[in-house]
N, C-alpha and C. Protein backbone atom coordinates (compact mmCIF):
# COMPACT_ATOMS: atom_id res chain seq x y z
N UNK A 1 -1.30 -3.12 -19.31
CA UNK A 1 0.13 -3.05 -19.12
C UNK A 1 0.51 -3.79 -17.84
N UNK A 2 1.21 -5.27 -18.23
CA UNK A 2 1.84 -5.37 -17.00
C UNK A 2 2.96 -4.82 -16.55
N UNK A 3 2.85 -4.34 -15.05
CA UNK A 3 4.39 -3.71 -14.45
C UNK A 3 4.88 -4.90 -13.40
N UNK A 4 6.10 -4.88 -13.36
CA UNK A 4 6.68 -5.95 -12.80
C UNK A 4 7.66 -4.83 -11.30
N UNK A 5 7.26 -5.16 -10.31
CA UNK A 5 7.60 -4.34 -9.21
C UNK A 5 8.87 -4.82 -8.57
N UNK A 6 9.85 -3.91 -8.11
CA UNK A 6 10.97 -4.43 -7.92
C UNK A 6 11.10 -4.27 -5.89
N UNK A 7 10.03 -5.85 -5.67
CA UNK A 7 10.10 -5.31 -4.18
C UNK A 7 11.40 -5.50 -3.13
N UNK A 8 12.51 -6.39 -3.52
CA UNK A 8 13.62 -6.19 -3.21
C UNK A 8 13.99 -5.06 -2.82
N UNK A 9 13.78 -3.75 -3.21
CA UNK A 9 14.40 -2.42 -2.96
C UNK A 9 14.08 -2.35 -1.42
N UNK A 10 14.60 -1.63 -0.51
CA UNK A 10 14.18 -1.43 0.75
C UNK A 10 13.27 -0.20 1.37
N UNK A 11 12.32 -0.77 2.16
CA UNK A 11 11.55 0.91 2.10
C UNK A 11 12.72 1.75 3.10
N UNK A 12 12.34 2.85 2.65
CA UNK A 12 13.09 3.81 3.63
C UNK A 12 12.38 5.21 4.04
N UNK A 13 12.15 5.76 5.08
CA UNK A 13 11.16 6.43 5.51
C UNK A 13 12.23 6.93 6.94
N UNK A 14 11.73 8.04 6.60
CA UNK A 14 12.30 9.03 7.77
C UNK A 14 11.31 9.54 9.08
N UNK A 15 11.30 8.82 9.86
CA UNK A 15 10.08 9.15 11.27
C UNK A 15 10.46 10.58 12.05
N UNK A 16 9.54 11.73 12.37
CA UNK A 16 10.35 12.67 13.10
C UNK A 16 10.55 12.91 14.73
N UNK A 17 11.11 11.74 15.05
CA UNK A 17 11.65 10.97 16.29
C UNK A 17 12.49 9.89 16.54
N UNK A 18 13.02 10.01 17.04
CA UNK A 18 13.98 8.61 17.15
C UNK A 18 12.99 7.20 17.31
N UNK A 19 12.41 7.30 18.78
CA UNK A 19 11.60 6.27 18.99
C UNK A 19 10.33 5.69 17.61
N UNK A 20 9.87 6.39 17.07
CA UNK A 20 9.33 6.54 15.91
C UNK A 20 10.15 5.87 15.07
N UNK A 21 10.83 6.03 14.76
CA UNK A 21 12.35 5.56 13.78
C UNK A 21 12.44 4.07 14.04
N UNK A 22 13.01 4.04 15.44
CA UNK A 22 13.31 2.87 15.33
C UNK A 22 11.95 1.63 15.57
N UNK A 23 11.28 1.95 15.60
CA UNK A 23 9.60 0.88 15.29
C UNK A 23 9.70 0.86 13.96
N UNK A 24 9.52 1.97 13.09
CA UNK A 24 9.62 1.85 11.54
C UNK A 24 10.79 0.66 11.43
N UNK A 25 12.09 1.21 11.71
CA UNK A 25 13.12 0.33 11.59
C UNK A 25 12.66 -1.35 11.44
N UNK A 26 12.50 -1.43 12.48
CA UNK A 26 12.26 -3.09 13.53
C UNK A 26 11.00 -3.73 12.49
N UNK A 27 10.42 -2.88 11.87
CA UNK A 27 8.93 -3.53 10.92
C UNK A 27 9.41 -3.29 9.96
N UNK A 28 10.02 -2.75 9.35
CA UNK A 28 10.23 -2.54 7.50
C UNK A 28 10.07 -4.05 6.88
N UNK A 29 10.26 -5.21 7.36
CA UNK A 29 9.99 -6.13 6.50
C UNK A 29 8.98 -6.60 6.47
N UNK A 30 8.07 -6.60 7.49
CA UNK A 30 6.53 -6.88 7.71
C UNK A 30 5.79 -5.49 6.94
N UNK A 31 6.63 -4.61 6.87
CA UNK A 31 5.59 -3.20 5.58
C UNK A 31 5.86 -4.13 4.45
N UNK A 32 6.98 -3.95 4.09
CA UNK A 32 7.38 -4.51 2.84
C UNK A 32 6.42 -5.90 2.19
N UNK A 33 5.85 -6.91 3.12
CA UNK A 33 5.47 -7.98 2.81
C UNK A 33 3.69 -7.35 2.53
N UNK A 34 3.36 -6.51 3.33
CA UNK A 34 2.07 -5.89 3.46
C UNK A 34 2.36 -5.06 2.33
N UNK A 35 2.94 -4.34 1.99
CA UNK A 35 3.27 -3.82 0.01
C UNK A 35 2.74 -4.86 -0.64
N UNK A 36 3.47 -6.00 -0.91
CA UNK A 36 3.54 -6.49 -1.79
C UNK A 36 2.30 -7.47 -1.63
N UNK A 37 1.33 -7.75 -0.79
CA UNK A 37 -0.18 -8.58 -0.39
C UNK A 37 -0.69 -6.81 -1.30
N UNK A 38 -0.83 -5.67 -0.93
CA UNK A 38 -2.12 -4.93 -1.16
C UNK A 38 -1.57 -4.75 -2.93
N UNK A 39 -0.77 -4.92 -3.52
CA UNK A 39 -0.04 -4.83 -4.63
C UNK A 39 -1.30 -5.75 -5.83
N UNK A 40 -0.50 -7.37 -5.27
CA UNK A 40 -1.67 -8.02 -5.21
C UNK A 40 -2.64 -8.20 -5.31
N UNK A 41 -3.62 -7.89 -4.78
CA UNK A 41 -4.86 -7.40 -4.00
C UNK A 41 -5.48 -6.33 -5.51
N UNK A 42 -4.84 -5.06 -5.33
CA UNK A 42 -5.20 -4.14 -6.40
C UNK A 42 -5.10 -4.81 -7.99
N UNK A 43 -4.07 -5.64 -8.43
CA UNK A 43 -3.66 -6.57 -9.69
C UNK A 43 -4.82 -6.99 -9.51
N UNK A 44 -5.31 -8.00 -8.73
CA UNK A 44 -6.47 -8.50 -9.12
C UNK A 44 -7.98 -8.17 -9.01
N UNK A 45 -8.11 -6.77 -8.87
CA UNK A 45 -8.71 -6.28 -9.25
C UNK A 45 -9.76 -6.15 -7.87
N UNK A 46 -9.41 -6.18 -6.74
CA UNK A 46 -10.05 -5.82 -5.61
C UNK A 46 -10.23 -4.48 -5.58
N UNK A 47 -10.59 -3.33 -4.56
CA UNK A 47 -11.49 -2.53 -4.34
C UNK A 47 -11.04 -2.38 -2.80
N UNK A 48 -10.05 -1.70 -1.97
CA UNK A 48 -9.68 -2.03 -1.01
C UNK A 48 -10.11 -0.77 -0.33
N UNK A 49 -10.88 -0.37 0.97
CA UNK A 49 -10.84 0.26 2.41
C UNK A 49 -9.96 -0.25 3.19
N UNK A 50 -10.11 1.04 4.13
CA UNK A 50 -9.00 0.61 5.03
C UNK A 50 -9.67 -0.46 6.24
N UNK A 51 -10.39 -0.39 6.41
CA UNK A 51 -11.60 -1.06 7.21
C UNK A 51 -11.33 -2.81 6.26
N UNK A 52 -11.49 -2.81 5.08
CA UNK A 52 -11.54 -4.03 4.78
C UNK A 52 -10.18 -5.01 4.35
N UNK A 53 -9.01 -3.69 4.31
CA UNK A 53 -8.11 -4.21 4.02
C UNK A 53 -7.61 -4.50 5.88
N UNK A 54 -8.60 -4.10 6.87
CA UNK A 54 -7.48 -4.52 8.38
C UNK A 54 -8.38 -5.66 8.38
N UNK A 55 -9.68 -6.19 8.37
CA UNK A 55 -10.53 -6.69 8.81
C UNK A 55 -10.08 -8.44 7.72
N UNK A 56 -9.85 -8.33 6.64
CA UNK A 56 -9.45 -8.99 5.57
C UNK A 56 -8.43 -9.67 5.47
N UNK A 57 -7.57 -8.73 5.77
CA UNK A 57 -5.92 -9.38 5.20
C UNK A 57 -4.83 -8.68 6.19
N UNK A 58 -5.24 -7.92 7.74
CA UNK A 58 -4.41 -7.75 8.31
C UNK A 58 -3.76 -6.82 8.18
N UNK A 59 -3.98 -5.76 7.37
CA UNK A 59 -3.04 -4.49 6.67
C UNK A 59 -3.43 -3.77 7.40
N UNK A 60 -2.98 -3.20 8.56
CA UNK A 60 -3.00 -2.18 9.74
C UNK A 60 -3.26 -0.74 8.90
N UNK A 61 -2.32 -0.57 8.05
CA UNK A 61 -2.23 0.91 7.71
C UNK A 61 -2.39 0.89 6.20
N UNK A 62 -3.38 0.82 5.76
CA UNK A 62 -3.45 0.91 4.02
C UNK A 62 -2.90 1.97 3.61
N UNK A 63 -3.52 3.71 3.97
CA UNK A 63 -3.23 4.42 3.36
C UNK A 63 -1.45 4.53 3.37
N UNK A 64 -0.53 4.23 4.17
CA UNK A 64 1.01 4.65 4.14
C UNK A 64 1.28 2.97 3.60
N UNK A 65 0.95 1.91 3.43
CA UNK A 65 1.16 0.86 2.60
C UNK A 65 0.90 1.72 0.97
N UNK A 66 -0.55 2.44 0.59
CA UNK A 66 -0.53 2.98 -0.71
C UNK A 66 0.59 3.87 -1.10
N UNK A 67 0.87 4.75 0.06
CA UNK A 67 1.74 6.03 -0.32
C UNK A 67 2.96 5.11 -0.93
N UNK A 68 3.25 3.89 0.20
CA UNK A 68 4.55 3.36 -0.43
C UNK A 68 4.88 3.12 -1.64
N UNK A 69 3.83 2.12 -2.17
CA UNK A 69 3.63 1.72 -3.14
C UNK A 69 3.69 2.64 -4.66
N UNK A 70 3.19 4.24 -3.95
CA UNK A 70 3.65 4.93 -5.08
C UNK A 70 4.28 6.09 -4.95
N UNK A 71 5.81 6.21 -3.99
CA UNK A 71 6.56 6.86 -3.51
C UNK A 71 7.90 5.96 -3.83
N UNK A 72 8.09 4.64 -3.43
CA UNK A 72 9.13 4.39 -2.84
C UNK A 72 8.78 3.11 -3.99
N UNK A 73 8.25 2.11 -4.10
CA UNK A 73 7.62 1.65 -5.32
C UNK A 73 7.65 1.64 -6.86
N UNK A 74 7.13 3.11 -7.01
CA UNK A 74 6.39 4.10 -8.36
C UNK A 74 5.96 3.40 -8.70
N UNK A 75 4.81 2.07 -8.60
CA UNK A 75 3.25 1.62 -8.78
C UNK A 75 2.65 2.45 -9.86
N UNK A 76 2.32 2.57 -10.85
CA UNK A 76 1.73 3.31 -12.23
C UNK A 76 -0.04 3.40 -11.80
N UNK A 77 -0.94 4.42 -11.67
CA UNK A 77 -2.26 3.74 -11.88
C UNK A 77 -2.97 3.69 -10.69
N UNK A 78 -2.59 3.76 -9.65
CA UNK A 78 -3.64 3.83 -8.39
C UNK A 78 -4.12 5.00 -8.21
N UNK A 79 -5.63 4.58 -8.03
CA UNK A 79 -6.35 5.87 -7.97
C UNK A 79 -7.26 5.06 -6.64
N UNK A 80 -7.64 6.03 -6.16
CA UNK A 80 -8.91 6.34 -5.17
C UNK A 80 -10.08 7.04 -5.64
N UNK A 81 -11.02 6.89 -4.78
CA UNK A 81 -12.26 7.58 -4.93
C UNK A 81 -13.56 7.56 -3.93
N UNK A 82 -14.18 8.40 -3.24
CA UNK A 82 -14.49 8.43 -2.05
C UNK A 82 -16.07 7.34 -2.42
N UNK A 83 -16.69 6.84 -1.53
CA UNK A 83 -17.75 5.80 -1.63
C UNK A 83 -18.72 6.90 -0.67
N UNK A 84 -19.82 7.11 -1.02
CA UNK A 84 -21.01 7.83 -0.58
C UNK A 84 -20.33 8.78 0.48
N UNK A 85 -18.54 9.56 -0.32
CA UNK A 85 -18.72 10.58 0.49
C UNK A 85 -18.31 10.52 1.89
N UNK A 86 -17.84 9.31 1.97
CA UNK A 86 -17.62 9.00 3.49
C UNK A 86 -16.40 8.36 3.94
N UNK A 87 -16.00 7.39 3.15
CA UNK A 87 -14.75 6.64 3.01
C UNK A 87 -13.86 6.31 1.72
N UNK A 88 -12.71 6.24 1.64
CA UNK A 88 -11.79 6.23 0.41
C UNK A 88 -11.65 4.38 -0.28
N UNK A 89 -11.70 4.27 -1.01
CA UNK A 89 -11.41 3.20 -1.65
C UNK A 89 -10.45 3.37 -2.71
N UNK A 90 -9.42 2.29 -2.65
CA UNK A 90 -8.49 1.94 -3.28
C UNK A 90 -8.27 1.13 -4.56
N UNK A 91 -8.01 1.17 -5.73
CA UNK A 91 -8.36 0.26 -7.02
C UNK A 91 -7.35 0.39 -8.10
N UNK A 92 -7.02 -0.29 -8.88
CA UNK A 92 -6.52 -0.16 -10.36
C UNK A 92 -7.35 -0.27 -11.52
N UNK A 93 -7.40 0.54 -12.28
CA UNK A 93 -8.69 0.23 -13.12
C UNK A 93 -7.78 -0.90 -13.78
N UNK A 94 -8.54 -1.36 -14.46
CA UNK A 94 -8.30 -2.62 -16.33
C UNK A 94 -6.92 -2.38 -16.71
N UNK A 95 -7.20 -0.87 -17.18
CA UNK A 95 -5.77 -0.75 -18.21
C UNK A 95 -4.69 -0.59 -17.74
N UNK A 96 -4.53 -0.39 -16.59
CA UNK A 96 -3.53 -0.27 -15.05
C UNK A 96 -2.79 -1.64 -14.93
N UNK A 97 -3.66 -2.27 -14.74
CA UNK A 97 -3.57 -3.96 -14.38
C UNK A 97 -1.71 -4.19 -15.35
């Protein structure tokens, strides 16, 4: 199933601080662009840590890039699953795609 993502929409996220707030604020379009790279990334069938998604492609914060993606997003199909128990990995299976 292809899904066609409507990244135009704006993220919106509530920080519980002002100063907090307004950093979110000032970056929402650099999240937004980092959405739509790990989006990407999962479509084609990568296998993403957070370790390899900073080391790789610059994605500071995978796990709240994922949440976005299926909070603010609704992304169909992402699943995780821990690797020897130690760290989380990120994926779409086949039928996801």
């Amino acid at each position: 199933m292809q899904t066609e993502i409507d990244f135009t929409r704006p993220l919106t996220h509530r920080e519980n601080n002002a100063e907090s707030q307004a950093i979110f604020d000032g970056n929402v379009d650099h999240f937004s662009k980092q959405c739509k790279l790990v989006y990407r990334l999962l479509k084609q069938g990568e296998r993403l840590t957070t370790t390899y998604a900073l080391i790789n492609h610059g994605i500071g914060d995978l796990r709240r890039r994922i949440k976005d993606l299926k909070d603010v997003y609704k992304v169909p199909g992402i699943k995780s699953q821990y690797v020897n128990g130690r760290f989380k990995e990120w994926y779409i299976t086949n039928t996801d795609r």
